[in-house]
C-alpha atoms as a PDB file:
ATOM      1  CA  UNK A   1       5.078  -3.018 -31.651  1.00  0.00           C
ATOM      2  CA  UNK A   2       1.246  -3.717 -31.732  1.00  0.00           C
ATOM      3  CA  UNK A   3       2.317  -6.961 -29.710  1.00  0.00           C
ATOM      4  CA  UNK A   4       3.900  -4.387 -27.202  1.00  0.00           C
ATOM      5  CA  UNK A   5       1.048  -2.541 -26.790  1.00  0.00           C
ATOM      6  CA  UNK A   6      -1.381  -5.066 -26.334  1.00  0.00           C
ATOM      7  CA  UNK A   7       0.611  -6.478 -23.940  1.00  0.00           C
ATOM      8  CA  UNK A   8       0.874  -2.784 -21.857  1.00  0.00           C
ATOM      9  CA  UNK A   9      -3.049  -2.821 -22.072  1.00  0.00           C
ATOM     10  CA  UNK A  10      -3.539  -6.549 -20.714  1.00  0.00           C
ATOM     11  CA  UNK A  11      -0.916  -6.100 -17.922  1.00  0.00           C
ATOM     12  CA  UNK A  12      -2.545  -2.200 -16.929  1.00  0.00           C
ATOM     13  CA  UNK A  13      -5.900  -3.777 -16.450  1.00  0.00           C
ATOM     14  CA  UNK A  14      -4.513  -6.731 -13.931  1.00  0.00           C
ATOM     15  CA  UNK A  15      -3.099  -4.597 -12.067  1.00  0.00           C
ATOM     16  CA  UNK A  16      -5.787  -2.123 -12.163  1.00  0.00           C
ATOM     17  CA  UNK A  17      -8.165  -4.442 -10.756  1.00  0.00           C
ATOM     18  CA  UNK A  18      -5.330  -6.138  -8.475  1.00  0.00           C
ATOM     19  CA  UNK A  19      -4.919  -2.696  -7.308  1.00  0.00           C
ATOM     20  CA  UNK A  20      -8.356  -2.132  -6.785  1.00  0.00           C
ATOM     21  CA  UNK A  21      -8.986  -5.305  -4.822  1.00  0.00           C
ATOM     22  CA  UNK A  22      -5.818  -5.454  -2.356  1.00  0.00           C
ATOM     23  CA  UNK A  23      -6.757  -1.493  -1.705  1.00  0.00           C
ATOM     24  CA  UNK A  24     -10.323  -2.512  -0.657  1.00  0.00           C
ATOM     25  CA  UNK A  25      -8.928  -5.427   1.568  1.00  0.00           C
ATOM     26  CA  UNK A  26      -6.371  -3.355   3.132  1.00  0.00           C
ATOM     27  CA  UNK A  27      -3.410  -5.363   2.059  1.00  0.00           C
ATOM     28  CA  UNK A  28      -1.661  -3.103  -0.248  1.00  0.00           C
ATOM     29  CA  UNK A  29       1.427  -3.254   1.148  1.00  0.00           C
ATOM     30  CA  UNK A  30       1.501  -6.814   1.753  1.00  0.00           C
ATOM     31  CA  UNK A  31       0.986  -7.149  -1.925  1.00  0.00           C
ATOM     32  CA  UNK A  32       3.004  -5.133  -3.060  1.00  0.00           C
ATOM     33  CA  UNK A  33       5.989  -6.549  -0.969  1.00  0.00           C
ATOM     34  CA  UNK A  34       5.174  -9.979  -2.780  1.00  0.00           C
ATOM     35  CA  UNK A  35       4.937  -8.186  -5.852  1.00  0.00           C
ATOM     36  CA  UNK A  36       8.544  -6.971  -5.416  1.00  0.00           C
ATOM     37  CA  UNK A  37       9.774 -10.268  -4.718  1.00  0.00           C
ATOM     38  CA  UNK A  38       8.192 -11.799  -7.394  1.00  0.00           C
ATOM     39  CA  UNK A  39       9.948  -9.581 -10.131  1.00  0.00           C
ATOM     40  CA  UNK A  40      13.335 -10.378  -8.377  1.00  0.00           C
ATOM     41  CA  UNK A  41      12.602 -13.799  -8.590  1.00  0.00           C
ATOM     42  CA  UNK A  42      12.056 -13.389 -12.147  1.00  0.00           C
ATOM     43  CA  UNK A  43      15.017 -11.157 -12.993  1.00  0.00           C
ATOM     44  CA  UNK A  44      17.188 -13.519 -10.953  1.00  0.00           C
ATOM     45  CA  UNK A  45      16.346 -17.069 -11.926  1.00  0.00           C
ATOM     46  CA  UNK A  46      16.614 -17.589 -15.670  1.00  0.00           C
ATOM     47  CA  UNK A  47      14.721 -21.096 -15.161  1.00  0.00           C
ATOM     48  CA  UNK A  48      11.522 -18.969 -13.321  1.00  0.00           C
ATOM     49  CA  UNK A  49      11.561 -16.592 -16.177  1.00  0.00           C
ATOM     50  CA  UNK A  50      11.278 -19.300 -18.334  1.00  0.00           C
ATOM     51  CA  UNK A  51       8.909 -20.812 -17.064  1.00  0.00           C
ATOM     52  CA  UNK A  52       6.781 -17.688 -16.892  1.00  0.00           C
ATOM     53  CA  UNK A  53       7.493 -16.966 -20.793  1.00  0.00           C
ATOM     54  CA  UNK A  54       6.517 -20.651 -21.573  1.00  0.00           C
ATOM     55  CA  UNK A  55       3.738 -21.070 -23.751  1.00  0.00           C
ATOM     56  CA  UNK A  56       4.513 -25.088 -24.106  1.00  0.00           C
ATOM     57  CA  UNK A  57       3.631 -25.406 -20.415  1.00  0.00           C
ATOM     58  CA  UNK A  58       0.201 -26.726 -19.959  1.00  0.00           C
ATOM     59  CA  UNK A  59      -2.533 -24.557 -18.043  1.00  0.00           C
ATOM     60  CA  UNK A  60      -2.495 -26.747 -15.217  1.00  0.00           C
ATOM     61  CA  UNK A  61       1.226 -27.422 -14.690  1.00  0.00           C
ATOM     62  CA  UNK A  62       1.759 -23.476 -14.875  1.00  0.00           C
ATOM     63  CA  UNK A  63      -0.872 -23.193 -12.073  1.00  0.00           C
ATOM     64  CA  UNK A  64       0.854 -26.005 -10.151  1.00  0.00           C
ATOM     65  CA  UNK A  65       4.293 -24.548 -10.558  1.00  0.00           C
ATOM     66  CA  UNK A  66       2.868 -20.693  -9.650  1.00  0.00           C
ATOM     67  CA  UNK A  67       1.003 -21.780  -6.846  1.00  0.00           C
ATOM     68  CA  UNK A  68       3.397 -23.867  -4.877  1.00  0.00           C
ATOM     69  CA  UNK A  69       6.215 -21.465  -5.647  1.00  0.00           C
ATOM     70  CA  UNK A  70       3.500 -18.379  -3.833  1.00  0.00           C
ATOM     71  CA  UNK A  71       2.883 -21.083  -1.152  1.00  0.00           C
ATOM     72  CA  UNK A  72       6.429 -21.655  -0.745  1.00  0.00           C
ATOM     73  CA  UNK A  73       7.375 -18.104  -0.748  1.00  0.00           C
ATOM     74  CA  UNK A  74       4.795 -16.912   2.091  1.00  0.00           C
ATOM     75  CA  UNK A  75       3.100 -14.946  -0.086  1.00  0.00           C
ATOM     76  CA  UNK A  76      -0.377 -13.263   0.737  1.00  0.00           C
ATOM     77  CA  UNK A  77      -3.658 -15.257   0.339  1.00  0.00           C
ATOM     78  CA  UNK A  78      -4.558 -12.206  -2.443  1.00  0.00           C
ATOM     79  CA  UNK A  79      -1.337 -12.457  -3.988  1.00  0.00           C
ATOM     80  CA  UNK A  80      -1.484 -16.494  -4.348  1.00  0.00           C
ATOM     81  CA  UNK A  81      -5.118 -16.316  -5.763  1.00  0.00           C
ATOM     82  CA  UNK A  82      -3.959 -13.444  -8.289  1.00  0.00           C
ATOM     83  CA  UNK A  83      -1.052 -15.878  -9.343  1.00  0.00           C
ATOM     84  CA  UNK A  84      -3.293 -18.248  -9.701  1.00  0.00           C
ATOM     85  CA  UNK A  85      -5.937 -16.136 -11.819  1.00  0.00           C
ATOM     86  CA  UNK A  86      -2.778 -15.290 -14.446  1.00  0.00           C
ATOM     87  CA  UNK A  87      -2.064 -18.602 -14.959  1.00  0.00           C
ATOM     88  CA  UNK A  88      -5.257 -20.168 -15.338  1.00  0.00           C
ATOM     89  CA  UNK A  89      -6.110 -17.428 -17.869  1.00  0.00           C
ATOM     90  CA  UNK A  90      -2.400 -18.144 -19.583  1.00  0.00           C
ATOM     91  CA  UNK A  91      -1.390 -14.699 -18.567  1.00  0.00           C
ATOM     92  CA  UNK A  92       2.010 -15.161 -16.832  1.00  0.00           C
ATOM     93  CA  UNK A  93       3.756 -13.878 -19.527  1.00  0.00           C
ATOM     94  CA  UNK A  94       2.655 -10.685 -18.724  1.00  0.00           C
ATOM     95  CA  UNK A  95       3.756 -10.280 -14.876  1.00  0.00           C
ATOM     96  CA  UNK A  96       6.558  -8.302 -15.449  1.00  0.00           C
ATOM     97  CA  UNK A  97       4.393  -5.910 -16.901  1.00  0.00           C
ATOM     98  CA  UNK A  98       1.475  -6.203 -14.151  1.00  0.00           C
ATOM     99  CA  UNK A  99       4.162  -5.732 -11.559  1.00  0.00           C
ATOM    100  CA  UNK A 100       5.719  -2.813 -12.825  1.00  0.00           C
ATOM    101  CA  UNK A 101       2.127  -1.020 -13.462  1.00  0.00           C
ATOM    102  CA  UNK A 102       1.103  -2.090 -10.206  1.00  0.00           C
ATOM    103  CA  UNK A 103       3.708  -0.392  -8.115  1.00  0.00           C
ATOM    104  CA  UNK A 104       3.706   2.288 -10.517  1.00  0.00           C
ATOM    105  CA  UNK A 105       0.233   2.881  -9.613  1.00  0.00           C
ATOM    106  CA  UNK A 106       1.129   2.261  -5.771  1.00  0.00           C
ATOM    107  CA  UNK A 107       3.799   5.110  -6.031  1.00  0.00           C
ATOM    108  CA  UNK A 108       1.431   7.469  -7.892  1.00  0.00           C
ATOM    109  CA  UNK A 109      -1.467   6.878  -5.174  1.00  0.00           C
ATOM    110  CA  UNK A 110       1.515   7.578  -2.274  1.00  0.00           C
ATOM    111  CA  UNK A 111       3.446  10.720  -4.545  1.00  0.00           C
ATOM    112  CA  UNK A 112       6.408   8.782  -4.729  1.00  0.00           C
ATOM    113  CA  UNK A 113       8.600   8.337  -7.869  1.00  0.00           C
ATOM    114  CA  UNK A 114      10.187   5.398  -8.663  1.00  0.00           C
ATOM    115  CA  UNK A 115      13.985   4.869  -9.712  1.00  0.00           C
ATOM    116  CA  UNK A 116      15.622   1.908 -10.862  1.00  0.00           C
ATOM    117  CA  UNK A 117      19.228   1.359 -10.080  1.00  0.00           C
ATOM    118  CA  UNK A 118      21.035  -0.992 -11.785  1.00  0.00           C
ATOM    119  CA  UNK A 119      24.731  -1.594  -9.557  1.00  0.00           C
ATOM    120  CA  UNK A 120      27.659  -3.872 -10.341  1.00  0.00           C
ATOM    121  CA  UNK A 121      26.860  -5.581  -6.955  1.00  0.00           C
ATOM    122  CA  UNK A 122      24.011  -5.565  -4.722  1.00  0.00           C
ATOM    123  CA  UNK A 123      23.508  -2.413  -2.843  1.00  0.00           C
ATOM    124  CA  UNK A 124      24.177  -3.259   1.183  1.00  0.00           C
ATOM    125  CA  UNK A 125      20.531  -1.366   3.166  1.00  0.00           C
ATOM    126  CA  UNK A 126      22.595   1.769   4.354  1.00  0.00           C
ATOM    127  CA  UNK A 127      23.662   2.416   0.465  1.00  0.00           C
ATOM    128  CA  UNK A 128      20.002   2.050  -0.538  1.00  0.00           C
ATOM    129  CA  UNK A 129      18.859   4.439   2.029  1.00  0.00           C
ATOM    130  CA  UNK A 130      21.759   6.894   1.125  1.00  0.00           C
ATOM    131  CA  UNK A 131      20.999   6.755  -2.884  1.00  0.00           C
ATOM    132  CA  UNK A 132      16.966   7.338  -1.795  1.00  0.00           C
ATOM    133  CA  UNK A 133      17.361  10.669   0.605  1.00  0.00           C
ATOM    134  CA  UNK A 134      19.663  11.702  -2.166  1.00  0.00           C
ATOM    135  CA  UNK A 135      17.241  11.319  -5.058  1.00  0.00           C
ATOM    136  CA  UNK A 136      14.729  12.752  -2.821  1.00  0.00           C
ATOM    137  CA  UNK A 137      16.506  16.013  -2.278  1.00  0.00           C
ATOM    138  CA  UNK A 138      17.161  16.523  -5.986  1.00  0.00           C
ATOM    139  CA  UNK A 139      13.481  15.415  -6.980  1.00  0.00           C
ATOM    140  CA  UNK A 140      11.772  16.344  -4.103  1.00  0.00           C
ATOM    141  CA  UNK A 141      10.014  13.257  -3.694  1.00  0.00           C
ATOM    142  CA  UNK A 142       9.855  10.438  -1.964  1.00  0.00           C
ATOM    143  CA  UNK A 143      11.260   7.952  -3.700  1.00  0.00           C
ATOM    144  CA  UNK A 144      10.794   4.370  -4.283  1.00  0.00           C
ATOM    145  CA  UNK A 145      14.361   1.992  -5.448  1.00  0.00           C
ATOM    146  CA  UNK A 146      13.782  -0.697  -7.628  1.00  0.00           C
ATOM    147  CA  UNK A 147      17.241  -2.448  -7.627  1.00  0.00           C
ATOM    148  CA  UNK A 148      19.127  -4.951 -10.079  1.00  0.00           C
ATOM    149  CA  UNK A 149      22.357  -6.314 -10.767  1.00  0.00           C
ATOM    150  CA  UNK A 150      24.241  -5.818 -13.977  1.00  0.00           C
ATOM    151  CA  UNK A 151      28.508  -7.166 -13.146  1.00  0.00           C
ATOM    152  CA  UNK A 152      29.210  -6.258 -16.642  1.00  0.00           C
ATOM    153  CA  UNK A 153      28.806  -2.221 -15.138  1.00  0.00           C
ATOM    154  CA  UNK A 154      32.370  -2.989 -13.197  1.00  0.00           C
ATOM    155  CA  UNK A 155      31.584  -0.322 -10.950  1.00  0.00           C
ATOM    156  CA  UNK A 156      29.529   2.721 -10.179  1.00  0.00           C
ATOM    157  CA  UNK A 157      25.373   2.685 -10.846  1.00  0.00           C
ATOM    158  CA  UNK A 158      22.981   3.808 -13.447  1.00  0.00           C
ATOM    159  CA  UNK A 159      20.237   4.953 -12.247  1.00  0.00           C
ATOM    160  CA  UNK A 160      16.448   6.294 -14.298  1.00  0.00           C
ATOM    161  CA  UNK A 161      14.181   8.419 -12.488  1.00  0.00           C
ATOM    162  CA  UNK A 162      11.240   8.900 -15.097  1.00  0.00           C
ATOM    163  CA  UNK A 163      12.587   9.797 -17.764  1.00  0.00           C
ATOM    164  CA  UNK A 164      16.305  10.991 -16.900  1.00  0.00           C
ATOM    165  CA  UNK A 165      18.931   8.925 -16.386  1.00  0.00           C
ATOM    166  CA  UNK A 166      22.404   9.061 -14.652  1.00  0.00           C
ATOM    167  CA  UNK A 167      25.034   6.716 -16.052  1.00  0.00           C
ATOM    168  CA  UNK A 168      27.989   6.815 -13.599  1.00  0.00           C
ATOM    169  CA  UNK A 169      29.474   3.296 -14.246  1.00  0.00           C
ATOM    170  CA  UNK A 170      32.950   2.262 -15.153  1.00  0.00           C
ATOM    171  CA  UNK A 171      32.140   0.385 -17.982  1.00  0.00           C
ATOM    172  CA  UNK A 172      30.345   3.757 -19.148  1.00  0.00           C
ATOM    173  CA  UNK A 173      33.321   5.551 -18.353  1.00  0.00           C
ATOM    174  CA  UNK A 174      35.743   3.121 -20.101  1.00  0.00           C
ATOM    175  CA  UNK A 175      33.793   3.274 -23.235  1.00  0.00           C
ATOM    176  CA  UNK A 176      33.782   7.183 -23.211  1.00  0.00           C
ATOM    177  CA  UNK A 177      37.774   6.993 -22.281  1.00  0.00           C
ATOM    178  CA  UNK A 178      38.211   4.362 -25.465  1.00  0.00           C
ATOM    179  CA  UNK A 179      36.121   6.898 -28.402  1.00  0.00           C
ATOM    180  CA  UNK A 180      38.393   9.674 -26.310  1.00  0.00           C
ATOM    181  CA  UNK A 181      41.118   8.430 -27.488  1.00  0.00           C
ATOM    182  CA  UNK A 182      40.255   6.986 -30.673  1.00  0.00           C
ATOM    183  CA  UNK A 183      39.806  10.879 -31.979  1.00  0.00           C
ATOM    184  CA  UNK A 184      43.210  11.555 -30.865  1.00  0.00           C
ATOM    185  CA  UNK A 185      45.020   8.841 -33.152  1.00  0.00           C
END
């Protein structure tokens, strides 16, 4: 828990001052796009997360391997320096965390609120822009999706706004059906 914590701290001040800086440049959106990608990258490939988590990796090789994967990627100068920055100072464990306060902090700043869907398979663009004018009309805010994958939902979504959240899968569904009918017996 105190691990947690510390970890919250380090990752609000990086993004903070990552915040800060792209803001004063004029690139926050640009940075923020990365910033998006990068956490997909990291939710999708189990190899990237690893190497992320990897505290065997040396200092160099992680700033090799971050780099070149920013370079790759067509990332932002700011975005490739930041990378860069994290892994020089052994701090790529925490990007998940950066990321998340980062846009967080981008969707305060712009009065959005930010939802994260979770779907059995990836929403198509007009289902994303459907689910976000729907959560605006029942928050009455803009809103801002951040998407994953879960196939083990079968079907249907679950989706947290703040601190609510709407579980409308099958598997949720199933599971309800199955204690149903355990009582009956």
């Amino acid at each position: 828990m105190a691990s947690e914590t510390a970890t919250t701290g380090l990752a609000d001040r990086y993004a903070s001052a990552l915040f800060e800086l792209t803001e004063e440049k004029g690139v926050l959106d640009q940075v923020a796009g990365d910033l998006r990608d990068l956490k997909a990258m990291i939710a999708e490939s189990a190899d990237f997360r690893r190497f992320v988590e990897s505290p065997v990796l040396s200092r160099e090789e992680q700033v090799k391997g971050v780099t070149a994967l920013a370079e790759k990627a067509g990332m932002q100068d700011l975005t490739r320096n930041f990378l860069g920055l994290a892994a020089t100072n052994r701090r790529l464990f925490a990007l998940p965390g950066i990321i998340d306060a980062f846009l967080a902090k981008l969707a305060a700043k712009r009065g959005e609120v930010t939802a994260e869907v979770v779907s059995a398979k990836p929403l198509t663009d007009a289902q994303r822009d459907a689910l976000a004018a729907s959560l605006k009309q029942a928050t009455g805010k803009d809103v801002a999706l951040s998407t994953a994958v879960d196939p083990s939902l079968i079907g249907g979504l679950v989706v947290r706004v703040g601190s609510r959240m709407i579980d409308n899968s099958l598997r949720t569904k199933l599971q309800r059906l199955q204690l149903a009918m355990k009582g009956v017996g």
